[in-house]
Protein backbone atom coordinates (compact mmCIF):
# COMPACT_ATOMS: atom_id res chain seq x y z
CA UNK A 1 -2.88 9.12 16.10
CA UNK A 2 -6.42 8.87 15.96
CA UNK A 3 -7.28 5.60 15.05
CA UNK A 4 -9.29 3.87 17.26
CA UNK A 5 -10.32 7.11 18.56
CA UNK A 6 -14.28 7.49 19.10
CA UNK A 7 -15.03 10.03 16.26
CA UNK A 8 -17.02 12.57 17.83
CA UNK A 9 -17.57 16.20 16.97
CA UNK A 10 -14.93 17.35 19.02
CA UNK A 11 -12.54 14.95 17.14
CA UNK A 12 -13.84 16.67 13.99
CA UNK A 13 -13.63 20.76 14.93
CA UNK A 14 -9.84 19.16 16.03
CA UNK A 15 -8.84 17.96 12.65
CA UNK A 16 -10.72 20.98 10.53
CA UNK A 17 -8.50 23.65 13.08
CA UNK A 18 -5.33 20.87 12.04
CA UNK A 19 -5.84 21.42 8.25
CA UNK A 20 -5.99 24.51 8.67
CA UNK A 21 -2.75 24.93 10.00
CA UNK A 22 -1.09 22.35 8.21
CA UNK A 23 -1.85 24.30 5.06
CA UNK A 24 -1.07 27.80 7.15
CA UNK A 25 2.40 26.46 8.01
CA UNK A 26 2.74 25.28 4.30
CA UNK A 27 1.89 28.56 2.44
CA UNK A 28 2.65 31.04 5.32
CA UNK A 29 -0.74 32.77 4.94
CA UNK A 30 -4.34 31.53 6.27
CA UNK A 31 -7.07 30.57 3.54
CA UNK A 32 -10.97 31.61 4.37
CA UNK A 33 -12.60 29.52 7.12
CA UNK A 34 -15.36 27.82 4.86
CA UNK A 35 -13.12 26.93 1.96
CA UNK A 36 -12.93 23.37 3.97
CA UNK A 37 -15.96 21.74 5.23
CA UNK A 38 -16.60 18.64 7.38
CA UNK A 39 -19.33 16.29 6.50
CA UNK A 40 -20.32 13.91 8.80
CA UNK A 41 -22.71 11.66 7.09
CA UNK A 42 -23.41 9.22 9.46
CA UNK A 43 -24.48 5.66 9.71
CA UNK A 44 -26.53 4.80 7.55
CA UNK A 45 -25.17 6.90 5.01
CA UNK A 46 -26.42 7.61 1.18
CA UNK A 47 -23.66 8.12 -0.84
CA UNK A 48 -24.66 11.82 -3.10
CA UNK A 49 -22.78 13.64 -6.10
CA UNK A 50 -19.63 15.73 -5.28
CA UNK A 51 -21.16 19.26 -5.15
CA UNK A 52 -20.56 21.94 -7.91
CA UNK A 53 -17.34 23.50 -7.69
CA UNK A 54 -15.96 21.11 -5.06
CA UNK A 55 -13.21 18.22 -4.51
CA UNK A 56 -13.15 16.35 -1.63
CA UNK A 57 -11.36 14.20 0.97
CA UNK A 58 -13.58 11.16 2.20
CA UNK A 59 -13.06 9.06 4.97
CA UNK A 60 -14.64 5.76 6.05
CA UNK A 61 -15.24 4.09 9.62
CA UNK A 62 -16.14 1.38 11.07
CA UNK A 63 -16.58 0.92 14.61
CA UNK A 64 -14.36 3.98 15.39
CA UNK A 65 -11.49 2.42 13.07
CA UNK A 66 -10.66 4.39 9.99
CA UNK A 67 -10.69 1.80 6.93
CA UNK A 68 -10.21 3.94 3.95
CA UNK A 69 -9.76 7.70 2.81
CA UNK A 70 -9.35 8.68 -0.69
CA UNK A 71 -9.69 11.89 -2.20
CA UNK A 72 -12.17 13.12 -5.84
CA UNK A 73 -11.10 15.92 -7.66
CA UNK A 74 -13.91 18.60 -8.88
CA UNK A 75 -14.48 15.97 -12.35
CA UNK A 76 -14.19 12.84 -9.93
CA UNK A 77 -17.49 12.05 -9.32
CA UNK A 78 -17.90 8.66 -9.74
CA UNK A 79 -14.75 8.68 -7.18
CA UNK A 80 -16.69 10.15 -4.78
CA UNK A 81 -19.93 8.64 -5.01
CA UNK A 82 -19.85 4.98 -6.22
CA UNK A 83 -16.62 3.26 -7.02
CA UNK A 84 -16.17 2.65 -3.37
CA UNK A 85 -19.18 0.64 -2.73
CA UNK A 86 -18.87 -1.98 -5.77
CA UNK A 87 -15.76 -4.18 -5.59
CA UNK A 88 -15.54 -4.45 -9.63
CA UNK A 89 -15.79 -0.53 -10.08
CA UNK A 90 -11.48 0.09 -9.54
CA UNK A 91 -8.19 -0.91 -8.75
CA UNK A 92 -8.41 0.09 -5.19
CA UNK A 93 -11.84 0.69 -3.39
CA UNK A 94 -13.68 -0.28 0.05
CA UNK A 95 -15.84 -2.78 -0.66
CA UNK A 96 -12.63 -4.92 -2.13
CA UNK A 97 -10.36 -4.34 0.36
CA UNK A 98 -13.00 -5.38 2.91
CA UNK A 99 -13.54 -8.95 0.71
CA UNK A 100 -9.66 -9.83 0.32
CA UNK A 101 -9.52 -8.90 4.31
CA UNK A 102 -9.47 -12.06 5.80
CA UNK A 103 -9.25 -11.04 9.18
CA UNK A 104 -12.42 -8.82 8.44
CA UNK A 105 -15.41 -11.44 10.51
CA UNK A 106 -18.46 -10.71 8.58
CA UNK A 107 -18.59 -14.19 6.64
CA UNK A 108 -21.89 -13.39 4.51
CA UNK A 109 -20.50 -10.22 2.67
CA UNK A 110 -19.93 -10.69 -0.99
CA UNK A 111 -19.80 -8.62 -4.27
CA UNK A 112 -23.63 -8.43 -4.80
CA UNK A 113 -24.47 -7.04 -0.95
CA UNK A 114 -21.15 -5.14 0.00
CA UNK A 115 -22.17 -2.07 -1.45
CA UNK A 116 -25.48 -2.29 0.65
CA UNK A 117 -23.69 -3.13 3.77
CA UNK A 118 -21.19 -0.28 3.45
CA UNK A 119 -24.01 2.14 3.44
CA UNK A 120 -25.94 0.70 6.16
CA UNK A 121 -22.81 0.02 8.67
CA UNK A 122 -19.94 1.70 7.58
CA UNK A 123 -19.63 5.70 8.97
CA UNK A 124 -18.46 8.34 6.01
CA UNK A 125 -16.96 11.55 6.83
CA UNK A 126 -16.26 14.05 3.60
CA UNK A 127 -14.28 16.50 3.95
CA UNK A 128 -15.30 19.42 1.01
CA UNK A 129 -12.71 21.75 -0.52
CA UNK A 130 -13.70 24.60 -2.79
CA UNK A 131 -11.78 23.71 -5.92
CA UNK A 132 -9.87 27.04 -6.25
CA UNK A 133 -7.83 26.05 -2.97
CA UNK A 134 -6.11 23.53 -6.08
CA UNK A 135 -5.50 19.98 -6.26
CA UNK A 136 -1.93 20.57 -4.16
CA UNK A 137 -4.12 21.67 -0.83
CA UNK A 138 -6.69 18.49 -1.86
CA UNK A 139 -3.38 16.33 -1.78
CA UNK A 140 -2.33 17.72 1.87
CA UNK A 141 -5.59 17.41 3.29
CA UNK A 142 -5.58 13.58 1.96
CA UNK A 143 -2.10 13.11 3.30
CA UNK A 144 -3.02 14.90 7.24
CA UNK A 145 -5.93 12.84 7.28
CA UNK A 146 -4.35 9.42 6.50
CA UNK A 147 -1.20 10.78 9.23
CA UNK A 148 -4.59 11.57 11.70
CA UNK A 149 -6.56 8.92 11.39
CA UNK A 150 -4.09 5.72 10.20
CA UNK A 151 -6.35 3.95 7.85
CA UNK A 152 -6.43 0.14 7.66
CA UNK A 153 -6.51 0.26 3.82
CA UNK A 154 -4.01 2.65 2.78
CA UNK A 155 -0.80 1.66 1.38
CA UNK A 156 0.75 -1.50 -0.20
CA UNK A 157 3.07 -3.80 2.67
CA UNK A 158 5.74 -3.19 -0.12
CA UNK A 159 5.79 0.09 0.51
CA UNK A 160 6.78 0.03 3.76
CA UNK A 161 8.90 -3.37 4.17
């Protein structure tokens, strides 16, 4: 469990070499290194489009904690590069699941400046996948990462009780 581990790029090379043999041990035969990439885009971070021909698996930090990873397929782009950051946009994004947290201590975020706070203090990490690997591999990478990394905002508490 990676958690509250300090994401560094050593963290990273770790779970790109896990995927890969995760999906090794699933299909019995190795894909192309490349076909996955890991995209640290830092803090602050500007959300961009999902690239041609891609899906991806993103992943969002704060202070070292994993809050949130979701996944876009290749025609998810508005997924993968603004439903997260505007509470009203979906059923299930950051930006609301950081406003219902009540145990969350930043007292002056609301639905007009979440979106701008995400980017500015919130670390994202996307993980690309060519789109030919199919939507099954995009699923397993979603599912290792959330095993890896233990998000805060994953799952319902009816789910598990």
């Amino acid at each position: 469990m990676k958690t509250n581990a300090n994401i560094d790029s050593n963290i990273l090379h770790d779970l790109e070499n896990c995927i890969y043999a995760a999906i090794k041990l699933a299909l019995g035969k190795y894909i192309a290194k490349g076909k996955i990439q890991i995209i640290d885009c830092g803090v602050p971070h500007s959300p961009t489009s999902l690239p041609e021909g891609k899906m991806a698996v993103y992943t969002f930090f704060y202070k070292n904690e994993c809050l949130k990873i979701g996944k876009a397929g290749p025609n998810s782009n508005a997924r993968y590069l603004s439903q997260h950051y505007n509470p009203k946009s979906s059923q299930s994004n950051l930006a609301k699941s950081l406003l219902a947290d009540k145990e969350f201590s930043i007292k002056t975020l609301n639905e007009e400046n979440i979106g701008d706070w995400i980017k500015q203090n919130i670390r994202r990490i996307n993980i690309l996948v060519d789109k030919d690997l199919n939507i099954y591999i995009l699923n397993l990478i979603e599912a290792f990462a959330q095993l890896y990394f233990q998000p805060r905002y994953e799952g319902f508490d009816t789910q598990i009780k």
